[in-house]
C-alpha atoms as a PDB file:
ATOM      1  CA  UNK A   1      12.643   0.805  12.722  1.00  0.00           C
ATOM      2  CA  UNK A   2       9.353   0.038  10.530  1.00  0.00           C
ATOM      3  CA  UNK A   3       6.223   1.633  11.975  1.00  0.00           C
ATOM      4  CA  UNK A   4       3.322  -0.494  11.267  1.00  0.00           C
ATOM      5  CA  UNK A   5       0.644   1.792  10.415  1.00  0.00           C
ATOM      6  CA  UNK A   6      -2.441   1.898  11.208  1.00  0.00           C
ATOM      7  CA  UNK A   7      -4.433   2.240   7.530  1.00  0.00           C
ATOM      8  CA  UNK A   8      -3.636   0.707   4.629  1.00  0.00           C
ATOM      9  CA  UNK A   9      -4.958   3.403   2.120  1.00  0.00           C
ATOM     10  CA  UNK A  10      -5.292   7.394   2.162  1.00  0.00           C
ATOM     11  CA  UNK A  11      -7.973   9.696  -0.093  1.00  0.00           C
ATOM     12  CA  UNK A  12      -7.622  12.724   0.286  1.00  0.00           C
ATOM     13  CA  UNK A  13      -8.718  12.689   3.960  1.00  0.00           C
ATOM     14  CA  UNK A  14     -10.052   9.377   4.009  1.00  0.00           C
ATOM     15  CA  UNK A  15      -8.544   6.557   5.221  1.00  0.00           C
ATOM     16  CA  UNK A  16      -9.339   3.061   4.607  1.00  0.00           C
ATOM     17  CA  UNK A  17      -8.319   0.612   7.426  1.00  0.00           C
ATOM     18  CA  UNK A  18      -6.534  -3.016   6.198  1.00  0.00           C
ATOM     19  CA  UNK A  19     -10.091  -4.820   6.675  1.00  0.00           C
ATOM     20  CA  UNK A  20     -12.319  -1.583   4.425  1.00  0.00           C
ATOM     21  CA  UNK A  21      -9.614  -2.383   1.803  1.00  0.00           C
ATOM     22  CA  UNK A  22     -11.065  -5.525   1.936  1.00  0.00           C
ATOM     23  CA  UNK A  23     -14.392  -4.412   2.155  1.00  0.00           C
ATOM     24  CA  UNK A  24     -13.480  -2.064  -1.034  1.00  0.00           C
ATOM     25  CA  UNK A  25     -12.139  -4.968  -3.459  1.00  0.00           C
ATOM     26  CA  UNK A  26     -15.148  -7.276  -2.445  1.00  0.00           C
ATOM     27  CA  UNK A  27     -17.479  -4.432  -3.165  1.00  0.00           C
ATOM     28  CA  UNK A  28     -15.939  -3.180  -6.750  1.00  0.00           C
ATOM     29  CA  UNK A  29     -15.199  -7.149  -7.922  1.00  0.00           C
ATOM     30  CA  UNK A  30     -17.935  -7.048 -10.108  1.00  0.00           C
ATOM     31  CA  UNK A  31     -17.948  -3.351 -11.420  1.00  0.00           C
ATOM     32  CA  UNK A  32     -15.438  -3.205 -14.207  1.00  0.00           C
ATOM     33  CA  UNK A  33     -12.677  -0.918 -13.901  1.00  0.00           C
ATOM     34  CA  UNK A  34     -13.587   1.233 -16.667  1.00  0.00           C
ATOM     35  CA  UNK A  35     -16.574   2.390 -14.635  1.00  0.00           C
ATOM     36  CA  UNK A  36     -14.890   2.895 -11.039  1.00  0.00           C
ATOM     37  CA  UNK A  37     -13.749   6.344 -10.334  1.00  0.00           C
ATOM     38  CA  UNK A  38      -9.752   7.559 -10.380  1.00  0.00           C
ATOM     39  CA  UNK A  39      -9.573   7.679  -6.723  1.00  0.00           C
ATOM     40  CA  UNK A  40     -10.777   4.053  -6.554  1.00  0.00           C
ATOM     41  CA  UNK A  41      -8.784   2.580  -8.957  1.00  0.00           C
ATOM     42  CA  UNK A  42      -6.094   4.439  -6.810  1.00  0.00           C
ATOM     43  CA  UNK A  43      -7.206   3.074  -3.998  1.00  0.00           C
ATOM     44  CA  UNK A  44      -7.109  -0.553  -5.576  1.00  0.00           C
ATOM     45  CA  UNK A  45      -4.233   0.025  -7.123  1.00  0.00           C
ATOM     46  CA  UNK A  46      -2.140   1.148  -3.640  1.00  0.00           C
ATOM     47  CA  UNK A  47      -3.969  -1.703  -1.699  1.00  0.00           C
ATOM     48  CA  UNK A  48      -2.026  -4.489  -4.111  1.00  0.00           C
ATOM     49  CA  UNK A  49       1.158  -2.321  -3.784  1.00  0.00           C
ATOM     50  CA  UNK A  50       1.307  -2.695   0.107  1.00  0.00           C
ATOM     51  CA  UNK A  51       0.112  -6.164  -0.033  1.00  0.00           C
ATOM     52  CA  UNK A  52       2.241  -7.429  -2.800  1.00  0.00           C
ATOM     53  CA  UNK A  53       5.195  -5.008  -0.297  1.00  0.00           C
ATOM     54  CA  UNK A  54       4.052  -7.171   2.936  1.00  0.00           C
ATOM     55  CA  UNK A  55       3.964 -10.337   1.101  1.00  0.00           C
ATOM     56  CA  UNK A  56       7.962  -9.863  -0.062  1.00  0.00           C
ATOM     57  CA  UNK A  57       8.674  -8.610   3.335  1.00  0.00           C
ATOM     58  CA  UNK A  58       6.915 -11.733   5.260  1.00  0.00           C
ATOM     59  CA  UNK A  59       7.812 -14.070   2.715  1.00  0.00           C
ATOM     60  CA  UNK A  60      11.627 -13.175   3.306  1.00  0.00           C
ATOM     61  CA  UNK A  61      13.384 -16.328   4.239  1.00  0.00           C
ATOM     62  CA  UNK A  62      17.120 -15.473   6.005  1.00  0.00           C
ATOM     63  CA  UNK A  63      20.099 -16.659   3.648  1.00  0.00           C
ATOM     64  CA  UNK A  64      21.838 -19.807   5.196  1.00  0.00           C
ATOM     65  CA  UNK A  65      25.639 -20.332   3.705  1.00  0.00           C
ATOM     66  CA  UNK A  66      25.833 -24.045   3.426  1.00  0.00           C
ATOM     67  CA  UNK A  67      29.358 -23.665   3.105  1.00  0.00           C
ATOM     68  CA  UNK A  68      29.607 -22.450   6.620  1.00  0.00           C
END
């Protein structure tokens, strides 16, 4: 079974709960990317991979056979 975890990103030994990763795009939006460090970019970069990962998995819709 799934276990929902509790972060949503890990640096290192920081981790950034789902609402800092929030927090984290707001506060980079208008820094471009060029100037952000590699372990923000990661960051960024692992926060759209879970919630592109949560959107498929939410947006799921169970497969109905009309023919049955």
């Amino acid at each position: 079974m799934h276990q929902k975890r509790k972060y949503s990103v890990r640096i290192d030994n920081v981790f950034f709960l789902k609402q800092l990763g929030a927090s984290l795009r707001d506060a980079t939006t208008a820094v471009p990317k060029e100037e952000l460090t590699e372990d923000i970019r990661l960051a960024l970069r692992r926060l759209d991979r879970l919630d592109a990962r949560e959107k498929a998995t939410t947006s799921e819709e169970p497969h109905i056979d009309p023919t049955a």
